[in-house]
N, C-alpha and C. Protein backbone atom coordinates (compact mmCIF):
# COMPACT_ATOMS: atom_id res chain seq x y z
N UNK A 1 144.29 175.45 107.74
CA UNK A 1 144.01 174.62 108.88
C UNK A 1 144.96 175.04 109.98
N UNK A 2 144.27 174.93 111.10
CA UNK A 2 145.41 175.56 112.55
C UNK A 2 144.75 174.99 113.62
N UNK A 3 145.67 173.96 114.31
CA UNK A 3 146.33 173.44 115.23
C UNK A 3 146.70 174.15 116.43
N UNK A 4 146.24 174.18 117.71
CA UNK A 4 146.89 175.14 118.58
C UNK A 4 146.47 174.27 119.80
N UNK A 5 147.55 174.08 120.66
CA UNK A 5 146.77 173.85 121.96
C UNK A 5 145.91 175.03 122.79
N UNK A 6 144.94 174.89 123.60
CA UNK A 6 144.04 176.01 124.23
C UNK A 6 144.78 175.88 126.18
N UNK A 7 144.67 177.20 126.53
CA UNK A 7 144.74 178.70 125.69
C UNK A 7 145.90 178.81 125.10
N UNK A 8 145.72 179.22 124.20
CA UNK A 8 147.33 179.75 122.90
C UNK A 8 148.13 180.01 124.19
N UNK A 9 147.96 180.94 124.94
CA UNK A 9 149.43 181.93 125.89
C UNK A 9 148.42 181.45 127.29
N UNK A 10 149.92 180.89 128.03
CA UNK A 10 149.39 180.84 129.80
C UNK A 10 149.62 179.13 129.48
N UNK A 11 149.05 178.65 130.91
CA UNK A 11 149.26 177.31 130.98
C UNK A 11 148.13 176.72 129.99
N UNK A 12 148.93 175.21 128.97
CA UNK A 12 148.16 174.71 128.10
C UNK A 12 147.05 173.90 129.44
N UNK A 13 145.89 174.13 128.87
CA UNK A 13 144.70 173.12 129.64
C UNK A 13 144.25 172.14 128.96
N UNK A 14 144.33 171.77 127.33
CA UNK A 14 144.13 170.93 126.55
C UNK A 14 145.33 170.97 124.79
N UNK A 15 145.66 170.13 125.20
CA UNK A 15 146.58 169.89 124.33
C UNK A 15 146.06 169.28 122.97
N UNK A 16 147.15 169.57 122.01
CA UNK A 16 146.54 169.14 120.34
C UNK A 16 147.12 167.96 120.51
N UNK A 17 146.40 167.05 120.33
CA UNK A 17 146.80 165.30 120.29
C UNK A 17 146.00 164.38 119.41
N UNK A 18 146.42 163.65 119.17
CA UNK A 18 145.86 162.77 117.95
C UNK A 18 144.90 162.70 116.92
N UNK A 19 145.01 163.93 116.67
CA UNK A 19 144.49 164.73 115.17
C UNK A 19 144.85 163.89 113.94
N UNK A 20 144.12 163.93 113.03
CA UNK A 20 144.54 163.02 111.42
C UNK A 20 144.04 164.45 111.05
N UNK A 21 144.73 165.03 110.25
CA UNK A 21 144.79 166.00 108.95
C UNK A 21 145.12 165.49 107.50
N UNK A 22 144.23 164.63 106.78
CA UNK A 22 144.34 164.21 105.58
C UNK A 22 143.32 164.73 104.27
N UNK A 23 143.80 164.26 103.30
CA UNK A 23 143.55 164.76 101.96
C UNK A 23 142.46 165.95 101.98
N UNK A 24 143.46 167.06 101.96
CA UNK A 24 142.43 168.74 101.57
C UNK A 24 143.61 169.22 101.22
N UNK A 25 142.85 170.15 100.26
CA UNK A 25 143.38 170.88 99.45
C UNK A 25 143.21 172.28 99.57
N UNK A 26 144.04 172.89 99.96
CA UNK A 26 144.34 174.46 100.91
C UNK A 26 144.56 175.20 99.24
N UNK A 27 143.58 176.50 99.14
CA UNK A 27 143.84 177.73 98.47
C UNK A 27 143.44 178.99 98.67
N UNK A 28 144.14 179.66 98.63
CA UNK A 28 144.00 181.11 98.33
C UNK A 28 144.62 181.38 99.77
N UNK A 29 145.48 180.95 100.82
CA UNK A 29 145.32 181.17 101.81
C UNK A 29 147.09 181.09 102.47
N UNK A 30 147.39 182.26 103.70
CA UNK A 30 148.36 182.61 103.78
C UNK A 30 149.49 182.00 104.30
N UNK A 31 148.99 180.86 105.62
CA UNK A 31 149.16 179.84 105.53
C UNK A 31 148.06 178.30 105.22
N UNK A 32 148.86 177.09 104.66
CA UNK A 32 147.58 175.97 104.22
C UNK A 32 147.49 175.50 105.29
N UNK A 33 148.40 174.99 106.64
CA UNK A 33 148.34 174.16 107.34
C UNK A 33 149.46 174.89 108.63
N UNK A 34 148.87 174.57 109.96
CA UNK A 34 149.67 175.41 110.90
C UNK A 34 149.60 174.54 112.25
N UNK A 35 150.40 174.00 113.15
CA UNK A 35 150.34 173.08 113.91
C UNK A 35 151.57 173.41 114.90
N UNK A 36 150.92 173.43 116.05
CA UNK A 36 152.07 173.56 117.54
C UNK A 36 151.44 173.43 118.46
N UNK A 37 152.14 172.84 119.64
CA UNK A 37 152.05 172.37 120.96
C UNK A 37 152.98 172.13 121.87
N UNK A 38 153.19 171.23 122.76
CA UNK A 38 153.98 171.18 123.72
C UNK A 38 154.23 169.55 123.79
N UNK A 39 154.93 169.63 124.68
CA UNK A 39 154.83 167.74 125.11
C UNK A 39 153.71 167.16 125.05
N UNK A 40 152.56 167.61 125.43
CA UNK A 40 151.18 166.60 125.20
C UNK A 40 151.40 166.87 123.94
N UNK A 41 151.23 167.33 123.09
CA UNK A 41 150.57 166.97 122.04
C UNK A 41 151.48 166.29 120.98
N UNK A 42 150.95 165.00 121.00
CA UNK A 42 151.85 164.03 120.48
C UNK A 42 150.69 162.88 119.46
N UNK A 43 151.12 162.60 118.71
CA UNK A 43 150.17 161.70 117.32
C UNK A 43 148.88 162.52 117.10
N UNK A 44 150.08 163.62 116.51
CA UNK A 44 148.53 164.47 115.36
C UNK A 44 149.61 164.17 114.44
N UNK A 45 148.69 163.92 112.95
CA UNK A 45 149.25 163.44 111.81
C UNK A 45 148.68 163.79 110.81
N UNK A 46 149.73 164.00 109.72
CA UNK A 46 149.01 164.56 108.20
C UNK A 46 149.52 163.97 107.15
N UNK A 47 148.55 164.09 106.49
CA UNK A 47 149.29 163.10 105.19
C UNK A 47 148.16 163.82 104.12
N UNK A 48 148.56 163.59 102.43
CA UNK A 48 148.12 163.45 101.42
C UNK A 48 147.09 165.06 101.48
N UNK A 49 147.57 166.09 102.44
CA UNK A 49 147.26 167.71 101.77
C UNK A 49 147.57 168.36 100.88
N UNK A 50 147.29 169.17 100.16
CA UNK A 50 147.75 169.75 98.73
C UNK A 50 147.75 171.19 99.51
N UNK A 51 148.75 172.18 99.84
CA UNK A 51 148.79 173.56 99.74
C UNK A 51 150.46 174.12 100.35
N UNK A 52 150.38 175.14 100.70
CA UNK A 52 151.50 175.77 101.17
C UNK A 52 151.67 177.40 101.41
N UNK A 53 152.32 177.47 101.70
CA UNK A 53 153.11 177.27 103.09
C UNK A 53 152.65 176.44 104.40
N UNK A 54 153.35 175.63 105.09
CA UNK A 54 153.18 175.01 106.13
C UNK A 54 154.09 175.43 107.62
N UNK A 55 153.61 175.40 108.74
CA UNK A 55 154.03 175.66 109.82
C UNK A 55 153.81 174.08 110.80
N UNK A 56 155.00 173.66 110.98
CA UNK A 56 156.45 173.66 110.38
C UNK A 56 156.49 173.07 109.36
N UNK A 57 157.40 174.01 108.34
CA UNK A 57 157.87 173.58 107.14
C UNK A 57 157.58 172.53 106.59
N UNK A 58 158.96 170.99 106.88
CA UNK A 58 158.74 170.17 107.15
C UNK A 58 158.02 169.48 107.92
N UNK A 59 156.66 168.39 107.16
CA UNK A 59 155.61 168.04 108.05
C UNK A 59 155.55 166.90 107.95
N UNK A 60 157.14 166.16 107.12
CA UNK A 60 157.23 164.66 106.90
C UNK A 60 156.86 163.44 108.53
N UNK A 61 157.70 164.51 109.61
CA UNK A 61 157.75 163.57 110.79
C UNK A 61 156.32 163.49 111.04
N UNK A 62 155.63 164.21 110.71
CA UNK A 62 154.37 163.88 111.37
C UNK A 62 153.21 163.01 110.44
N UNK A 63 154.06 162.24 109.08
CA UNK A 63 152.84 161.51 108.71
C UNK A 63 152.20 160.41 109.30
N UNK A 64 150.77 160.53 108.44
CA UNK A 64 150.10 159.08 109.01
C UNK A 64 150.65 157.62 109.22
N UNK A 65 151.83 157.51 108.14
CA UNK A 65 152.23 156.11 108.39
C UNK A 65 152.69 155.42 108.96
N UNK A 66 153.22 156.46 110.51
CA UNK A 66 153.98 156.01 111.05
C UNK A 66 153.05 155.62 112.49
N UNK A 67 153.28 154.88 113.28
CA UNK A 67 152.20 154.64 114.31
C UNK A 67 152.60 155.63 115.28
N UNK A 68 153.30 156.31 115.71
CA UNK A 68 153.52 157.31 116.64
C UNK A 68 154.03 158.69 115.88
N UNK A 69 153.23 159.96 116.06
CA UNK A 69 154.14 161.43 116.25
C UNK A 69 154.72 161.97 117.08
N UNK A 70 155.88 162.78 116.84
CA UNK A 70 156.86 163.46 117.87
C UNK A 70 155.48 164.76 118.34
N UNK A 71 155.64 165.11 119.67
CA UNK A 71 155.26 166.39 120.17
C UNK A 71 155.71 167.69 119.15
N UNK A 72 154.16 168.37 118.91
CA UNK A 72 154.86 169.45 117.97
C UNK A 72 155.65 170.57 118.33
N UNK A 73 156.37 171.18 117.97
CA UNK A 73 157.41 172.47 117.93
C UNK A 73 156.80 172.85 119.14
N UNK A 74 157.74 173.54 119.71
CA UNK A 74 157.10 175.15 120.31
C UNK A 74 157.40 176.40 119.91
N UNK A 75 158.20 176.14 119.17
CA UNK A 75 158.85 177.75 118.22
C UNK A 75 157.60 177.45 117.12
N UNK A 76 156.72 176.45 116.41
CA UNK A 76 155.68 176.59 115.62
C UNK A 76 154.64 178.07 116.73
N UNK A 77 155.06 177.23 118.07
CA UNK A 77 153.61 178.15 118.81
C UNK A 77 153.76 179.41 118.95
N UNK A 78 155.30 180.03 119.25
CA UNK A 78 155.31 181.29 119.50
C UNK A 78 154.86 182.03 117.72
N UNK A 79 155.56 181.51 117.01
CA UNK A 79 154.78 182.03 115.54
C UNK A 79 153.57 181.89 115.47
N UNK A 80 153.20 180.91 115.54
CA UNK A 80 151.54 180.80 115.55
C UNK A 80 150.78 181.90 116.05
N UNK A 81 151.52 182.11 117.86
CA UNK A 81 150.66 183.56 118.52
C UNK A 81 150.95 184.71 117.64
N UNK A 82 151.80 184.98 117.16
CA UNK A 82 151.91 186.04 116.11
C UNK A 82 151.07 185.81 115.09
N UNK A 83 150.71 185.31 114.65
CA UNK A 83 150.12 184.74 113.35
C UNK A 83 149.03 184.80 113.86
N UNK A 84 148.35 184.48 114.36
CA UNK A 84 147.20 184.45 115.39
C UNK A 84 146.71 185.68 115.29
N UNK A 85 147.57 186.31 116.33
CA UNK A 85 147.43 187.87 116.68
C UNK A 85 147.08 188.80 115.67
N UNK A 86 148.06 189.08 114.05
CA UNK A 86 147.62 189.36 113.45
C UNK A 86 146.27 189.15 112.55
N UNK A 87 146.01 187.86 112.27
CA UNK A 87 144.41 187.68 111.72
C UNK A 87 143.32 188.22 112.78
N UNK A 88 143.81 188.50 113.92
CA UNK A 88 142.52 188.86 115.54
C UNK A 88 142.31 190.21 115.00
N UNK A 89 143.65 190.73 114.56
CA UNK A 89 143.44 192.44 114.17
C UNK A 89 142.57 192.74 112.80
N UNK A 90 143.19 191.49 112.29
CA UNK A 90 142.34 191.69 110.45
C UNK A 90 140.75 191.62 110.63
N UNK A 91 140.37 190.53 111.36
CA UNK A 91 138.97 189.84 111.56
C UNK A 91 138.42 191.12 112.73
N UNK A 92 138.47 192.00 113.37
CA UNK A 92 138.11 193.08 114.27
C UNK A 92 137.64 194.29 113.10
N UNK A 93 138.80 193.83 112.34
CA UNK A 93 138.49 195.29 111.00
C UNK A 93 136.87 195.05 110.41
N UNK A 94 136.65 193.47 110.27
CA UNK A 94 135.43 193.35 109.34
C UNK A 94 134.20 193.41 110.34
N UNK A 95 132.98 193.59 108.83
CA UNK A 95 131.77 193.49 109.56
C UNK A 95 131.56 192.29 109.68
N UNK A 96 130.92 191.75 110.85
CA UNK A 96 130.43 190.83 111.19
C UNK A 96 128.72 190.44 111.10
N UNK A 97 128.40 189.40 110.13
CA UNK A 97 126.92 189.16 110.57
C UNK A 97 126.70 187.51 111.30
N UNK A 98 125.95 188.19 111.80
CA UNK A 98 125.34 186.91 112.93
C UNK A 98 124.61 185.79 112.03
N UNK A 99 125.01 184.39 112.38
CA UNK A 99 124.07 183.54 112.29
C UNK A 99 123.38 182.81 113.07
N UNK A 100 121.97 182.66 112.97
CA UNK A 100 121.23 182.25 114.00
C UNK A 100 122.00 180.72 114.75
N UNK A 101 121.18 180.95 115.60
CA UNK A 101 121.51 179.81 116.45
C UNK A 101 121.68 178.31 116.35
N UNK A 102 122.37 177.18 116.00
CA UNK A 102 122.09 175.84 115.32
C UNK A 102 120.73 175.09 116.52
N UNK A 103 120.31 174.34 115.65
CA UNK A 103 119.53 173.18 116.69
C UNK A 103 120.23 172.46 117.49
N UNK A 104 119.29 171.85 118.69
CA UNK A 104 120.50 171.04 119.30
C UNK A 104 121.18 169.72 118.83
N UNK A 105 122.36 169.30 118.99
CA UNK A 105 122.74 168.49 117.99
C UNK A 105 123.15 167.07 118.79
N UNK A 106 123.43 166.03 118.29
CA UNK A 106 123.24 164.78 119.36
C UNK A 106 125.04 164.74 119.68
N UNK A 107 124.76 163.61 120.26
CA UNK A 107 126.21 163.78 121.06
C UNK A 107 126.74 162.54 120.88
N UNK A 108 128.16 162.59 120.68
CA UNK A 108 129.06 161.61 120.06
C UNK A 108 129.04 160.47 121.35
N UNK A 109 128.80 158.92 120.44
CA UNK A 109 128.30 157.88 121.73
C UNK A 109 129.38 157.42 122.35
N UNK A 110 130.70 157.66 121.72
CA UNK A 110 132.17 157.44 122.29
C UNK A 110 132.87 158.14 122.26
N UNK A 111 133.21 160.05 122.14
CA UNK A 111 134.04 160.65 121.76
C UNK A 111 135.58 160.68 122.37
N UNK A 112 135.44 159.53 123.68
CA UNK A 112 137.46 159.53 123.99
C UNK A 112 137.98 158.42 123.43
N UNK A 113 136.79 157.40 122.85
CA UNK A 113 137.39 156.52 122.23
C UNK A 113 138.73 156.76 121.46
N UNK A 114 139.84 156.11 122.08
CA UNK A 114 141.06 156.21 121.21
C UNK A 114 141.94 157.60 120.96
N UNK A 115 141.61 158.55 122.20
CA UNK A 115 142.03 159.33 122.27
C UNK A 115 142.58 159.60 123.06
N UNK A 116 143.69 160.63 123.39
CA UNK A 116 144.94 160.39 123.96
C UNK A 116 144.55 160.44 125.80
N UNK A 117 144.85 160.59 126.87
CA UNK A 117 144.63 161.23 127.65
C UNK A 117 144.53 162.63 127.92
N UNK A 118 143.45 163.18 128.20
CA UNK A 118 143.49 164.76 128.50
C UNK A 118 142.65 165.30 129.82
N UNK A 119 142.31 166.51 129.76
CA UNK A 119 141.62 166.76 131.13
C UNK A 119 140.22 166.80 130.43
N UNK A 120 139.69 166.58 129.10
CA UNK A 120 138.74 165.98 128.42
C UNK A 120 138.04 164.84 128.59
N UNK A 121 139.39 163.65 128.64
CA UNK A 121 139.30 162.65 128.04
C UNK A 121 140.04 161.72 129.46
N UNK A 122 139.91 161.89 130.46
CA UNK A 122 140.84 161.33 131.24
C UNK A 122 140.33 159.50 131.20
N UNK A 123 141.31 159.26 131.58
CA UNK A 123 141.74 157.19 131.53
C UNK A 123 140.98 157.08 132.97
């Protein structure tokens, strides 16, 4: 799982904010769980995942139980762009097949409900 505010590099335009990351179970995989941002991004939370390695390490501050999260790392983000960067090179190596196109799909009847302020989601 990976967490990034958009765009990774340059000014953030949407920040990772009030995400719940709960009960999954990460395998076979290099990292399980990967999370960074800046000052916006504040109450994303995880609790009750099974895997590892995690970025950052310690991911106690950010459980669910608490009613507020700290803003994530930014040393998570500069790793992340590395981390990033390398899977861009791995995933270029493979073949790619196309899947057709989805139907159109309906649209969420409240999606800022309860969500933080953004240039998404503005108050």
């Amino acid at each position: 799982m990976l967490g990034l505010p958009l765009p990774i590099e340059g000014p953030t335009r949407f920040a990772l904010a009030g995400n719940r990351i709960s009960d999954n179970a990460i395998r076979g995989s290099r990292l399980a769980i990967a999370l960074a941002g800046d000052a916006r991004s504040v109450n994303d939370c995880v609790q009750d995942n099974h895997g590892a390695p995690t970025e950052p390490a310690d991911l106690r501050q950010f459980s669910c139980v608490k009613t507020t999260t700290p803003s994530l790392p930014l040393r998570a983000g500069r790793h992340l762009i590395a981390f990033v960067a390398r899977l861009q090179a791995q995933l270029a190596a493979h073949i790619r097949h196309h899947q057709p196109t989805p139907p159109p799909q309906p649209t969420m009847p409240t999606p800022c409900r309860g969500a933080p302020p953004t240039p998404l989601c503005p108050r």
